[in-house]
PDB file of N, CA and C in Angstrom:
ATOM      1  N   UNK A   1       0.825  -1.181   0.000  1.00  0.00           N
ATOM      2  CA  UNK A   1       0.000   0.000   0.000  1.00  0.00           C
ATOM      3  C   UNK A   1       0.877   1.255   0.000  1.00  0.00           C
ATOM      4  N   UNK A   2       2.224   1.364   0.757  1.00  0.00           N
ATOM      5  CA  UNK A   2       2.529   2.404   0.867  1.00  0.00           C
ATOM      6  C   UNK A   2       3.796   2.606  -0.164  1.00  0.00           C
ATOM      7  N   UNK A   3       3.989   1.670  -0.951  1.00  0.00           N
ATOM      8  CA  UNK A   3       4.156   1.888  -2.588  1.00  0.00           C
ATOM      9  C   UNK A   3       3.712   2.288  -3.461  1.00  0.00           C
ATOM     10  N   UNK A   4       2.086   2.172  -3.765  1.00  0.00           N
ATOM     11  CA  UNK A   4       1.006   2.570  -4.348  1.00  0.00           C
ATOM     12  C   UNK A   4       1.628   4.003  -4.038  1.00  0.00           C
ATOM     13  N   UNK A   5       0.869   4.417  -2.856  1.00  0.00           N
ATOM     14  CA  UNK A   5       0.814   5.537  -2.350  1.00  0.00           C
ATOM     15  C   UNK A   5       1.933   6.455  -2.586  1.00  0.00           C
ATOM     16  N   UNK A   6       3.316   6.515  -2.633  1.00  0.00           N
ATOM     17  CA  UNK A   6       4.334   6.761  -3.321  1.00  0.00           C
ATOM     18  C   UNK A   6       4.514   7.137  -4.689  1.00  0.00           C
ATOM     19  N   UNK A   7       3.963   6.093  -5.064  1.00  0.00           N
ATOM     20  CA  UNK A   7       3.936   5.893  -6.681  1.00  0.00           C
ATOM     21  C   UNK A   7       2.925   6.806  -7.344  1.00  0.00           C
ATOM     22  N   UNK A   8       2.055   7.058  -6.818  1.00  0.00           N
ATOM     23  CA  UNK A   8       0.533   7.709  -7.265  1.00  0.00           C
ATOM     24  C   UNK A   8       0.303   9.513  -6.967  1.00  0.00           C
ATOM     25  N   UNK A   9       0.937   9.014  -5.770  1.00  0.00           N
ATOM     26  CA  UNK A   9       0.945  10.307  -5.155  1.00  0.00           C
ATOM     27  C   UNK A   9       2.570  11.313  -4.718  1.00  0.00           C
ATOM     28  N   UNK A  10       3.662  10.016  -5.330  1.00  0.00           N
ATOM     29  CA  UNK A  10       4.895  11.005  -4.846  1.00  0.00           C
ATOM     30  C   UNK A  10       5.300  11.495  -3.425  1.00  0.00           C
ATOM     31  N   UNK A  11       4.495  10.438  -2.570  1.00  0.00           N
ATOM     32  CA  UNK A  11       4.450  10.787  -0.665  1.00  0.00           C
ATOM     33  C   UNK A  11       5.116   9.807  -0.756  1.00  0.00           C
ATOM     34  N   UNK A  12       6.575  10.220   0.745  1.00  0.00           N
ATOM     35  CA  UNK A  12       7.295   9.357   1.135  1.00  0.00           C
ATOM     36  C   UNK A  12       7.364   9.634   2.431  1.00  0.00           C
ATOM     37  N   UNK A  13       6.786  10.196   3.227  1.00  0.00           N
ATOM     38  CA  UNK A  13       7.210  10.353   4.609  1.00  0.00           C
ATOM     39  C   UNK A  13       5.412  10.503   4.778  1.00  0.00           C
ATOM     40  N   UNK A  14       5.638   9.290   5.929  1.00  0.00           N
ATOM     41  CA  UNK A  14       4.242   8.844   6.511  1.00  0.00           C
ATOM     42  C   UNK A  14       4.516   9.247   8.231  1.00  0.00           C
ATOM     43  N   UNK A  15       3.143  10.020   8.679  1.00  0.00           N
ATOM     44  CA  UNK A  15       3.560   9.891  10.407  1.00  0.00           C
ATOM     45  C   UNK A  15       2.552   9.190  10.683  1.00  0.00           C
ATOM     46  N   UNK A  16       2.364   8.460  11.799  1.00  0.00           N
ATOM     47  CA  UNK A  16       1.125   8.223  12.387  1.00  0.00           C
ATOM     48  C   UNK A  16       0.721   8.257  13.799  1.00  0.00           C
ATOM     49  N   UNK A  17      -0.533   8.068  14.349  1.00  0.00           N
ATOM     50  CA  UNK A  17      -0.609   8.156  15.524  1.00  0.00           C
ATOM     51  C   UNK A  17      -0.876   6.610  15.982  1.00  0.00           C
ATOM     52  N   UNK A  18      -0.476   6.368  17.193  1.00  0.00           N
ATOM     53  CA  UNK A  18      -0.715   5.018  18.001  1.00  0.00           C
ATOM     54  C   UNK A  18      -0.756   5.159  18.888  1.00  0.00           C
ATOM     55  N   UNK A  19      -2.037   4.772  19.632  1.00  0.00           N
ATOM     56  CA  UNK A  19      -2.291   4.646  21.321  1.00  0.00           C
ATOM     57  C   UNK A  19      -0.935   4.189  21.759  1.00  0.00           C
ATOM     58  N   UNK A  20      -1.258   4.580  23.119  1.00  0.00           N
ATOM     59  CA  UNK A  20      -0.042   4.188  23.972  1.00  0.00           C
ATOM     60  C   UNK A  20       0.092   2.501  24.183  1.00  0.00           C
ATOM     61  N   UNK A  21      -1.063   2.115  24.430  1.00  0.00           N
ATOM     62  CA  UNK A  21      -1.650   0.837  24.530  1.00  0.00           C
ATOM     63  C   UNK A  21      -1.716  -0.181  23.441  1.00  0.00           C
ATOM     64  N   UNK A  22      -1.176   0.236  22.330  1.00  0.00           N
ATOM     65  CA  UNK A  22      -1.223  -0.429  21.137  1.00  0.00           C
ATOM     66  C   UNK A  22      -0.293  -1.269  20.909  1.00  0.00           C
ATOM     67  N   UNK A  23       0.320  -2.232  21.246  1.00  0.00           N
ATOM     68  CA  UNK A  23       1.887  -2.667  20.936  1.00  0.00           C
ATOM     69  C   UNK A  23       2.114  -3.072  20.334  1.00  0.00           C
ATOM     70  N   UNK A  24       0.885  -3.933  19.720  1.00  0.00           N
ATOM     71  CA  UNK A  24       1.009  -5.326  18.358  1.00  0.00           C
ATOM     72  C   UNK A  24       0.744  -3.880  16.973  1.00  0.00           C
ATOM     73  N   UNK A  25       0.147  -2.347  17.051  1.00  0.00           N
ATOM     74  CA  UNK A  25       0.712  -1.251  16.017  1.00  0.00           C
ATOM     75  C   UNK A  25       2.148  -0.295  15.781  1.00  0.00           C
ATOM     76  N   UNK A  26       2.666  -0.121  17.451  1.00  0.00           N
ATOM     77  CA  UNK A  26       3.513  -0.035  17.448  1.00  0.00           C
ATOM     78  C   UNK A  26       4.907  -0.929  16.769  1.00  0.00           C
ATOM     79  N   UNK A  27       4.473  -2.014  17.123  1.00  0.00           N
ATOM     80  CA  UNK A  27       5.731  -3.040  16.602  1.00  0.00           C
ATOM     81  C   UNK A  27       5.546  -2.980  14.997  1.00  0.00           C
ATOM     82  N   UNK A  28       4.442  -3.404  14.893  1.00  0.00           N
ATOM     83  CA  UNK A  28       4.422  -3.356  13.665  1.00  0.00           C
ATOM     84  C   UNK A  28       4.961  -2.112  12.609  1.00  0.00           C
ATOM     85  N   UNK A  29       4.699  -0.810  12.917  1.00  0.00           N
ATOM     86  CA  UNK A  29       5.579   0.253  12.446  1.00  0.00           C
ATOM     87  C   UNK A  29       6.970   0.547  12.441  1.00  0.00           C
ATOM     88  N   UNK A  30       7.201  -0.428  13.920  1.00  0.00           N
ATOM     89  CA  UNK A  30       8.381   0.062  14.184  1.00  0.00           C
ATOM     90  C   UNK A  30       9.587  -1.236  13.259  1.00  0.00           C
ATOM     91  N   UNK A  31       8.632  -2.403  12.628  1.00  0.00           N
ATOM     92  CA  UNK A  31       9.418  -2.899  11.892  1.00  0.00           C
ATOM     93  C   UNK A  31       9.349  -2.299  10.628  1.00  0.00           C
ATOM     94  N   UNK A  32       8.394  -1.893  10.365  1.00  0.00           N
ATOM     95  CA  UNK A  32       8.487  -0.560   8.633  1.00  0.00           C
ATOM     96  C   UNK A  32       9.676  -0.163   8.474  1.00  0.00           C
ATOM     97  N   UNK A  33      10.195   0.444  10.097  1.00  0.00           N
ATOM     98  CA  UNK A  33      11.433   1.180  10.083  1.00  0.00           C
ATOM     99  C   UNK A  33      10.841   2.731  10.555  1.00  0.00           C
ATOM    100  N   UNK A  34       9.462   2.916  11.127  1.00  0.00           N
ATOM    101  CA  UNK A  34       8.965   3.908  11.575  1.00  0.00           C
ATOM    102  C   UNK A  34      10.084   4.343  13.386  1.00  0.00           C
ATOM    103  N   UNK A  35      10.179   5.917  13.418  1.00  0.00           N
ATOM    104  CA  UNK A  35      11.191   5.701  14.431  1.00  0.00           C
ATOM    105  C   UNK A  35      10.110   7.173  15.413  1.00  0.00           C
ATOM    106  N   UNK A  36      10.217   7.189  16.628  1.00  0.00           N
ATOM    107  CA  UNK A  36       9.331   8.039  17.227  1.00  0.00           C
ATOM    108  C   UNK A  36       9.859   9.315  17.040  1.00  0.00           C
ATOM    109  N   UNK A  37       8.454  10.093  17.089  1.00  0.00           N
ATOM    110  CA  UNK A  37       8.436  11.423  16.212  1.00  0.00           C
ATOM    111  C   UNK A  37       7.701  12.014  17.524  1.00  0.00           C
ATOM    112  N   UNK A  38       8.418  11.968  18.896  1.00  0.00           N
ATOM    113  CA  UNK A  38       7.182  12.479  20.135  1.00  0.00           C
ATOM    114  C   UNK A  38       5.468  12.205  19.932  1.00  0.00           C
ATOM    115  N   UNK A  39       5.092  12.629  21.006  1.00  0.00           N
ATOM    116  CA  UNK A  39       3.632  12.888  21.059  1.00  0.00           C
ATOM    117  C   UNK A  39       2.187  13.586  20.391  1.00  0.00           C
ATOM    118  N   UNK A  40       1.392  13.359  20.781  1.00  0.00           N
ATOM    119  CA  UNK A  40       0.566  14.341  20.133  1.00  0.00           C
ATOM    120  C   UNK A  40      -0.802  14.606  20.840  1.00  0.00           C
ATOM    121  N   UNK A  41      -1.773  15.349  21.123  1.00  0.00           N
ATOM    122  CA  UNK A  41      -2.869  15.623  21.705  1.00  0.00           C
ATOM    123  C   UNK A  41      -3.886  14.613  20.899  1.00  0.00           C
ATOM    124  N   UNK A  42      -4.851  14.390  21.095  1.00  0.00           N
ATOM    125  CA  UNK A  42      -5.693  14.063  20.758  1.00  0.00           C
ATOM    126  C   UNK A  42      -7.009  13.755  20.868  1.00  0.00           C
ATOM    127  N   UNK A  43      -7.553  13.618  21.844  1.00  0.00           N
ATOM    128  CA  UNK A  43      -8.935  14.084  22.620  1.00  0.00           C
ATOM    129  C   UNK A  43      -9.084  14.776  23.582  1.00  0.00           C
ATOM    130  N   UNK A  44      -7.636  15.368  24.444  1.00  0.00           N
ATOM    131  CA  UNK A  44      -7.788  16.514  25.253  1.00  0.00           C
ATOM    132  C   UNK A  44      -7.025  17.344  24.496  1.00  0.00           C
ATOM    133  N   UNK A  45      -7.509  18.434  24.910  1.00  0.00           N
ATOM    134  CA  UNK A  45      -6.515  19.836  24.022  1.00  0.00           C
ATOM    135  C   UNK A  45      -6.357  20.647  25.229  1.00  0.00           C
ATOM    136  N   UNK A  46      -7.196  21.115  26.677  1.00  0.00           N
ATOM    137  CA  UNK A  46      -7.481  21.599  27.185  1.00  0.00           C
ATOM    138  C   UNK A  46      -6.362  21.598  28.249  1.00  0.00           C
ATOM    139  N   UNK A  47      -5.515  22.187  29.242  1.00  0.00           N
ATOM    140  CA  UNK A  47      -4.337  21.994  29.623  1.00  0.00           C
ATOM    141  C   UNK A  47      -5.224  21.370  31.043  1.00  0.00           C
ATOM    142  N   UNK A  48      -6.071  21.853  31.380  1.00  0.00           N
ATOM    143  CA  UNK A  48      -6.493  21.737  32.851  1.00  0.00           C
ATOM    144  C   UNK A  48      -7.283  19.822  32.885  1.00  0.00           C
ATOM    145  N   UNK A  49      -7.431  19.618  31.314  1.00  0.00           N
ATOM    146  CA  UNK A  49      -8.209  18.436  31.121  1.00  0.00           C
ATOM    147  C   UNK A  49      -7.499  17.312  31.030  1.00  0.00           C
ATOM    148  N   UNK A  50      -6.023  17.668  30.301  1.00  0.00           N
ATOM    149  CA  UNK A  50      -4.721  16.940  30.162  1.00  0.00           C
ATOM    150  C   UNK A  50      -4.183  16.614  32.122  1.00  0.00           C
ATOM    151  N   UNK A  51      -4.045  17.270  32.378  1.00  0.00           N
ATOM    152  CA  UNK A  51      -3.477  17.427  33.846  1.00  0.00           C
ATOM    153  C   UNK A  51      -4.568  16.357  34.805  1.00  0.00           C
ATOM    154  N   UNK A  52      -6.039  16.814  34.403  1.00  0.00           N
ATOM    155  CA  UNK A  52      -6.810  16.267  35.567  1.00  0.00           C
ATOM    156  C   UNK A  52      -6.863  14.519  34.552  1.00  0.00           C
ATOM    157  N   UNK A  53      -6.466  14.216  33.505  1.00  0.00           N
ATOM    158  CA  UNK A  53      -6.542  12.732  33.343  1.00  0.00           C
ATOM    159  C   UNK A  53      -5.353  11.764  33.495  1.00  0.00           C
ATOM    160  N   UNK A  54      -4.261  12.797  33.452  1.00  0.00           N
ATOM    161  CA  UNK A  54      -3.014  12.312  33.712  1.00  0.00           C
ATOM    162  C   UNK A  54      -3.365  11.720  35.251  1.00  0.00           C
ATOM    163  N   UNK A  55      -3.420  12.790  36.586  1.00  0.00           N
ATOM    164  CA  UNK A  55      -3.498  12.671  37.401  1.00  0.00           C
ATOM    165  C   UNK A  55      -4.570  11.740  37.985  1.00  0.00           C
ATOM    166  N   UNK A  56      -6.067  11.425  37.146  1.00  0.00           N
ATOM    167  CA  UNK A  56      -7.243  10.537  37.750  1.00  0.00           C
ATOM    168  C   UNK A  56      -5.814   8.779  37.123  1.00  0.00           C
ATOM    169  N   UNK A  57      -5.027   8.915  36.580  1.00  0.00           N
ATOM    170  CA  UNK A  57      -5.203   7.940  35.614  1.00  0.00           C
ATOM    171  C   UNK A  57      -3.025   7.040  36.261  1.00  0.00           C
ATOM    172  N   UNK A  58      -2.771   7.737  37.256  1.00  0.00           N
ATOM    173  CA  UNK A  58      -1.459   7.689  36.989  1.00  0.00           C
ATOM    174  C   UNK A  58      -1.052   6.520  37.805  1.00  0.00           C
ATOM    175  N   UNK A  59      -2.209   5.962  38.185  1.00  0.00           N
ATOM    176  CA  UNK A  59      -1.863   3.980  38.570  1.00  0.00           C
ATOM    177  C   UNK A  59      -1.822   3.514  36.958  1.00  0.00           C
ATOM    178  N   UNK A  60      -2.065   3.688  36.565  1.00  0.00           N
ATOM    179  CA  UNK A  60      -1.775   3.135  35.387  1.00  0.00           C
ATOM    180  C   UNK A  60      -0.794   2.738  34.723  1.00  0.00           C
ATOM    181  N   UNK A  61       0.234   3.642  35.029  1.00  0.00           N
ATOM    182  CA  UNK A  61       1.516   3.873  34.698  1.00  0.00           C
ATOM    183  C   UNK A  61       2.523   2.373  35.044  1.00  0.00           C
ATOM    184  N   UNK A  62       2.864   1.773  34.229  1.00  0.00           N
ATOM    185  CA  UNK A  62       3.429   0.350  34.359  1.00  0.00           C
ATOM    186  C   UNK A  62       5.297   0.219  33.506  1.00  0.00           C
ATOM    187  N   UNK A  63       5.102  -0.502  33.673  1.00  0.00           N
ATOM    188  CA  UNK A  63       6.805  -1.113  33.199  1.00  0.00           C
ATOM    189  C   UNK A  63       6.813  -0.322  31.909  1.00  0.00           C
ATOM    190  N   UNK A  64       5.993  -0.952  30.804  1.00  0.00           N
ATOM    191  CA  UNK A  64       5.534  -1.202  29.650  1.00  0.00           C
ATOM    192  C   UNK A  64       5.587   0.547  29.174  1.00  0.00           C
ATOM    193  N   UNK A  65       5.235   1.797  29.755  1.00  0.00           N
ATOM    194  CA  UNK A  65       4.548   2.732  29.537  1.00  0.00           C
ATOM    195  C   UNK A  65       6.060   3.447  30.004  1.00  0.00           C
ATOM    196  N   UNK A  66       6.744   2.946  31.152  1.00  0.00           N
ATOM    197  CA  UNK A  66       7.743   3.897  31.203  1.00  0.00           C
ATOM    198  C   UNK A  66       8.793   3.818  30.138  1.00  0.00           C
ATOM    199  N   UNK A  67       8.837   2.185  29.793  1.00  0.00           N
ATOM    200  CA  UNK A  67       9.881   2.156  28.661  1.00  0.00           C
ATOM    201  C   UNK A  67       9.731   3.019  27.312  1.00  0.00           C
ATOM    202  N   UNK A  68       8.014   3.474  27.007  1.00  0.00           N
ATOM    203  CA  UNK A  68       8.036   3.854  25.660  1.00  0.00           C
ATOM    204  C   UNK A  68       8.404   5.162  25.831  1.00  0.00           C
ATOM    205  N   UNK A  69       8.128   5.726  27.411  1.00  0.00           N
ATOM    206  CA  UNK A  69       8.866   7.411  27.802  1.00  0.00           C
ATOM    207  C   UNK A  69       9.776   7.245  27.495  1.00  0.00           C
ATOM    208  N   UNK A  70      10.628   6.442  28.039  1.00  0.00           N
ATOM    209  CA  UNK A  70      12.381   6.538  27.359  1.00  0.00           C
ATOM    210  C   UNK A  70      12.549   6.787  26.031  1.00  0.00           C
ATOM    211  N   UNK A  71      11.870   5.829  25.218  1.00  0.00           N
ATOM    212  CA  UNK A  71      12.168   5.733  24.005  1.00  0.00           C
ATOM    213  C   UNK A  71      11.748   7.168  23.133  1.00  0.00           C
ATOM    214  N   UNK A  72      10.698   7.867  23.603  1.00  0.00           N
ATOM    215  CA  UNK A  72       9.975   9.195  23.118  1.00  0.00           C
ATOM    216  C   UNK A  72      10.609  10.131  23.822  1.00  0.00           C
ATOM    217  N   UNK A  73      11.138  10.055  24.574  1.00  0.00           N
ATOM    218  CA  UNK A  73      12.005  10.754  25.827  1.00  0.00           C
ATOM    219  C   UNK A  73      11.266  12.095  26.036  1.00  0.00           C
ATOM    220  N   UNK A  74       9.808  11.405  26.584  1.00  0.00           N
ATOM    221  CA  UNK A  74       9.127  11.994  27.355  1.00  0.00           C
ATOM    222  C   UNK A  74       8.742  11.711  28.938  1.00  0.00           C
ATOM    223  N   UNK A  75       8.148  12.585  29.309  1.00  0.00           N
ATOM    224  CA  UNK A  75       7.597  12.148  30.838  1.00  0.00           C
ATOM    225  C   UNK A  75       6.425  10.904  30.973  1.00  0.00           C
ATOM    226  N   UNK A  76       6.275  10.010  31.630  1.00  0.00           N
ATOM    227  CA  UNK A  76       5.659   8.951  31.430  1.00  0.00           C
ATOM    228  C   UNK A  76       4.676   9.614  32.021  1.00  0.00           C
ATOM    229  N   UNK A  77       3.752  10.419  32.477  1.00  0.00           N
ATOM    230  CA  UNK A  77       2.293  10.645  32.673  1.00  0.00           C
ATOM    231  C   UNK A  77       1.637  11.122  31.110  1.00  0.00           C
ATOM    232  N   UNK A  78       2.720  12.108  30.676  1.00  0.00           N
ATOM    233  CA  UNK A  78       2.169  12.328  29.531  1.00  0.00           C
ATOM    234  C   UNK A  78       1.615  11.019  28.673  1.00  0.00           C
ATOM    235  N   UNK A  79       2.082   9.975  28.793  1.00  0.00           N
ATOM    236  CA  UNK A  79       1.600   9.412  28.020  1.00  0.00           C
ATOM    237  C   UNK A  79       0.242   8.915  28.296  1.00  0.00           C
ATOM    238  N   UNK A  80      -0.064   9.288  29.467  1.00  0.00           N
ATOM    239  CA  UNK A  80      -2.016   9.008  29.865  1.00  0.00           C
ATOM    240  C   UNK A  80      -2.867   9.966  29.227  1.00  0.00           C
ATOM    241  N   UNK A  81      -2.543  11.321  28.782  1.00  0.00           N
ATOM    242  CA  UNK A  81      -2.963  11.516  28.119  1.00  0.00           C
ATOM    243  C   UNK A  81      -2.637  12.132  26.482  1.00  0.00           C
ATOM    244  N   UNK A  82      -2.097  11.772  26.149  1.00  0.00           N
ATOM    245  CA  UNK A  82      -1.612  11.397  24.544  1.00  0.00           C
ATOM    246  C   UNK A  82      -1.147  10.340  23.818  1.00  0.00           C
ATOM    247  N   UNK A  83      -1.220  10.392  22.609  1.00  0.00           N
ATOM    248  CA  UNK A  83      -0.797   9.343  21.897  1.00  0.00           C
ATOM    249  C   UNK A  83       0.603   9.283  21.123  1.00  0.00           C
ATOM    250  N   UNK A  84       0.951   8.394  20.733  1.00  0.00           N
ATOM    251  CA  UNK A  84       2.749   8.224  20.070  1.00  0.00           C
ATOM    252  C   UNK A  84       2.461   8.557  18.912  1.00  0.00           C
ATOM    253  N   UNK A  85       3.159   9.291  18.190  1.00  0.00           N
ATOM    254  CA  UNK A  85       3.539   9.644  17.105  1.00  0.00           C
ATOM    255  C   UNK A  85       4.726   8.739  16.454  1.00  0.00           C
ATOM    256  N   UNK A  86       4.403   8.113  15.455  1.00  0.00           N
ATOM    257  CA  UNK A  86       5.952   8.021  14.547  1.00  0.00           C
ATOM    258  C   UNK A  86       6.174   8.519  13.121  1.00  0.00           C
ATOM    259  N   UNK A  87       7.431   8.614  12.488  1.00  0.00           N
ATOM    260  CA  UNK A  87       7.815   9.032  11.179  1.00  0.00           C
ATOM    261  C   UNK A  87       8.326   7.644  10.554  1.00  0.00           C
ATOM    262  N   UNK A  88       7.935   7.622   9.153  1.00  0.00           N
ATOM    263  CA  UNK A  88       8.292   6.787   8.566  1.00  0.00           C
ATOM    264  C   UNK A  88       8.279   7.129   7.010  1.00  0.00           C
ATOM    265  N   UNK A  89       9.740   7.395   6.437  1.00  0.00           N
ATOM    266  CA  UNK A  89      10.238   7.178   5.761  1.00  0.00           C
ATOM    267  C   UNK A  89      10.138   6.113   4.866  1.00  0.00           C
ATOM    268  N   UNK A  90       9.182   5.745   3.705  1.00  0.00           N
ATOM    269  CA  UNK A  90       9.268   4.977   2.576  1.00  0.00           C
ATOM    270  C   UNK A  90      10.145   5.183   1.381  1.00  0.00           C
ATOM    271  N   UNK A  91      11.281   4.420   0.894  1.00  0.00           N
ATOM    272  CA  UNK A  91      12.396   4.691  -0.260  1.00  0.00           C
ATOM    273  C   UNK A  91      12.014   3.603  -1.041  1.00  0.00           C
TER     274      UNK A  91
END
């Protein structure tokens, strides 16, 4: 597909978004050769709304969730409320 898409349209740089929670999409991009491109908002925009879900939500926070902070080399609450971004480069 993302040959087509190349081919048709002359697009080579794909980003996408993936829940935090997603791992079997994550992996899968990340074997494309997709590499993290930080975060992104996505159903909160609101700073006070971001803060109060981080905070209702921050048992949540597990092994799994701190490793992908490292890897985004972000703060691991953020990731309760946002989603991963990656870039991916098709040649």
């Amino acid at each position: 597909m993302l040959d087509e898409i190349k081919n048709r349209l002359n697009v080579s740089e794909f980003r996408v978004r993936i829940d935090v929670e997603n791992y079997p999409s994550q992996r899968l991009f990340e074997k494309l050769g997709a590499e993290p491109n930080g975060i992104s908002e996505f159903l909160l925009h609101e700073e006070a709304d971001i803060r109060r879900c981080e905070e209702e939500n921050i048992h949540l926070l597990d092994e799994r969730i701190q490793k992908l902070a490292k890897q985004f080399n972000v703060e691991p609450r953020k990731l309760l409320s946002h989603v991963l971004e990656y870039k991916l480069m098709w040649d």
